[in-house]
Protein backbone atom coordinates (compact mmCIF):
# COMPACT_ATOMS: atom_id res chain seq x y z
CA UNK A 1 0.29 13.46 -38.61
CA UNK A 2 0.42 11.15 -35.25
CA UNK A 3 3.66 11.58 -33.05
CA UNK A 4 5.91 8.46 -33.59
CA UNK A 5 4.94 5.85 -30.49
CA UNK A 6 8.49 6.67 -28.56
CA UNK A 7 6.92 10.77 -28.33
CA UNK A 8 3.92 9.78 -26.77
CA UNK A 9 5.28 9.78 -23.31
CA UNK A 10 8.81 9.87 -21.68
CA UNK A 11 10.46 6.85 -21.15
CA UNK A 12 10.58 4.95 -17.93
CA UNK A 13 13.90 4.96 -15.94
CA UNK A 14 14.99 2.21 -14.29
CA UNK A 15 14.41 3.37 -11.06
CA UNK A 16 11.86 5.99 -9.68
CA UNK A 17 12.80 10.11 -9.88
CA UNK A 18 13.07 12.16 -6.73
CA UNK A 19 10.95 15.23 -6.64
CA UNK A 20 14.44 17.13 -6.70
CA UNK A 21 15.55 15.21 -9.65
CA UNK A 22 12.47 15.58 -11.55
CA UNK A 23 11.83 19.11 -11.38
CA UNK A 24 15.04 21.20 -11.75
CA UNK A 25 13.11 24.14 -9.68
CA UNK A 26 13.06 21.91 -6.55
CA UNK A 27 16.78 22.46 -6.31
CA UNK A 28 16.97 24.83 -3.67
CA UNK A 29 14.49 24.03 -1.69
CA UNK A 30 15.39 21.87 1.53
CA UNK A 31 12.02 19.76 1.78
CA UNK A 32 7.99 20.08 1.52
CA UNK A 33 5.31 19.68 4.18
CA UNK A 34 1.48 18.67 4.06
CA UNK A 35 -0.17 21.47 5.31
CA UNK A 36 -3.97 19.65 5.35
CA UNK A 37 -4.99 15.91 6.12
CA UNK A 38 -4.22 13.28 8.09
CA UNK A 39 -0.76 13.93 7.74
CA UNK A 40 -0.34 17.63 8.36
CA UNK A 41 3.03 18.48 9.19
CA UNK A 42 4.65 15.50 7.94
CA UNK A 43 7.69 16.43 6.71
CA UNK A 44 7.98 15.55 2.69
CA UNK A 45 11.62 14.87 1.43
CA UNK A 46 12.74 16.01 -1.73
CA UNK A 47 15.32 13.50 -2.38
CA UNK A 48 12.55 10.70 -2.77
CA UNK A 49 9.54 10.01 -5.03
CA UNK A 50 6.83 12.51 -5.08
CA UNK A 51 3.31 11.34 -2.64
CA UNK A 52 0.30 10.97 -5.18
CA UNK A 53 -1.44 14.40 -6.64
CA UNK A 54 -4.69 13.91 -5.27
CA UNK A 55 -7.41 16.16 -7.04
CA UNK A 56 -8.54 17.86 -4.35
CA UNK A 57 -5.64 17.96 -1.79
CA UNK A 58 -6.47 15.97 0.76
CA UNK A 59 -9.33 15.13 2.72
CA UNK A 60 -11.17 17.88 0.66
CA UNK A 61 -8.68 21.22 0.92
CA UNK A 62 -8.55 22.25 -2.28
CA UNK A 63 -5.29 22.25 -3.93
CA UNK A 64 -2.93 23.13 -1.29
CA UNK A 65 -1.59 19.50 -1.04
CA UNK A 66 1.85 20.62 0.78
CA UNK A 67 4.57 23.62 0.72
CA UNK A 68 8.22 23.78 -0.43
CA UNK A 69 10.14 25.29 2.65
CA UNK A 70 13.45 26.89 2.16
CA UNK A 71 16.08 26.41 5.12
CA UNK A 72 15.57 29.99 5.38
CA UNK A 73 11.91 29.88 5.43
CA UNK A 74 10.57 30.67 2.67
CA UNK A 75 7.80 29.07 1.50
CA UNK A 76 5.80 28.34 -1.39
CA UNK A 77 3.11 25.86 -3.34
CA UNK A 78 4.30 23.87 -6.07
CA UNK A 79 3.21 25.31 -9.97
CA UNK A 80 1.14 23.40 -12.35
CA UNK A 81 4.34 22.54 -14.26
CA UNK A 82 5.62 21.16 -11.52
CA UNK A 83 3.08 19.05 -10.39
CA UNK A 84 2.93 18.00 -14.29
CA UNK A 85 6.36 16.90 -14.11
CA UNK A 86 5.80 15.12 -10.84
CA UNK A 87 2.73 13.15 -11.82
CA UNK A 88 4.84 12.12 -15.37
CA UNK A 89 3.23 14.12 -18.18
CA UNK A 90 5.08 15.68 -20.82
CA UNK A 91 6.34 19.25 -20.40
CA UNK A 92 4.18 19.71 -23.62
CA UNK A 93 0.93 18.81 -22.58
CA UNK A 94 -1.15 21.44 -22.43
CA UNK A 95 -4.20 21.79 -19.78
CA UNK A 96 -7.18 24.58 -19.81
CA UNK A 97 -9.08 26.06 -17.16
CA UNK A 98 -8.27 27.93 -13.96
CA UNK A 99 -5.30 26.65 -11.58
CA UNK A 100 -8.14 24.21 -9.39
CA UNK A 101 -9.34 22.90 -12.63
CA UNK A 102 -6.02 21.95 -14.04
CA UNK A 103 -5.04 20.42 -10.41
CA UNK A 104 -7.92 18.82 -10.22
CA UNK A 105 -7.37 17.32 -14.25
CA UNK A 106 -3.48 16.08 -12.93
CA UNK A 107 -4.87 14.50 -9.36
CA UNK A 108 -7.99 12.82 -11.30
CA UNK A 109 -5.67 11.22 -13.97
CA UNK A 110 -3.61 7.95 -14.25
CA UNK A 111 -0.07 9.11 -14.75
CA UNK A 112 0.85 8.00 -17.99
CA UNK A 113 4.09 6.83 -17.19
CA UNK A 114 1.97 4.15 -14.61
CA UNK A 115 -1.07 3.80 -16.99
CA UNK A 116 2.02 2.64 -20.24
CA UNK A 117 3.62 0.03 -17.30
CA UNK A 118 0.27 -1.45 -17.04
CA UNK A 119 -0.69 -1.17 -20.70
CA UNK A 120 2.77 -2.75 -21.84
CA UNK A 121 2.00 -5.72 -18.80
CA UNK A 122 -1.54 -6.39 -20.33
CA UNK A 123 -0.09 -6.36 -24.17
CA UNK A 124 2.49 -9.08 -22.55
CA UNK A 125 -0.08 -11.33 -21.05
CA UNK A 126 -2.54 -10.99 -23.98
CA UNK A 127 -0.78 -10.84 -27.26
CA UNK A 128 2.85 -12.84 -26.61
């Protein structure tokens, strides 16, 4: 049996999540850095919308996109769940492969919150 149409994917709220408010783990955490790219050392904050998931990081560094940094310095790389959460996938969705692969699957994809926007605008345009 198909999942009704509403369980597909998560619903859109009205306005864009922060990372903090999208993933509950971010709590504690005072703000994220990119440690490769054009922008290293940019300062990421938490309390806005997450940058894009780019497959492999940026300007070819693997996964290691950017760091959480605690106030007291701790520091530490986002999980696939997170990044899941981030890039709008359902908690449920399951991925295979090692933790590259699976990045790589999340930065190569549409998220499906953006690709159902889109899909909903052409179904407007075409069919009413």
């Amino acid at each position: 049996m198909l999942p009704q149409k509403n369980d597909l994917f998560p619903q859109a709220e009205s306005k864009p999540l922060s990372m903090r408010q999208a993933v509950d783990s971010l709590a504690d955490y005072d703000h994220a850095t990119f440690i490769s790219g054009y922008n290293f050392g940019e300062v990421i904050s938490l309390d806005r919308p997450a940058p894009s998931i780019m497959s492999n990081g940026i300007a070819g560094s693997s996964y290691r996109q950017f760091v959480l940094k605690k106030k007291n310095g701790e520091i530490r790389q986002l999980i696939i769940a997170e990044i899941k959460r981030l890039s709008t996938f359902p908690d449920e969705f399951h991925l295979v492969g090692s933790l590259n692969e699976q990045w790589m699957r999340i930065g190569n994809s549409v998220p499906p919150l953006l690709m159902r926007a889109v899909a909903l605008r052409i179904k407007a345009v075409m069919f009413e």
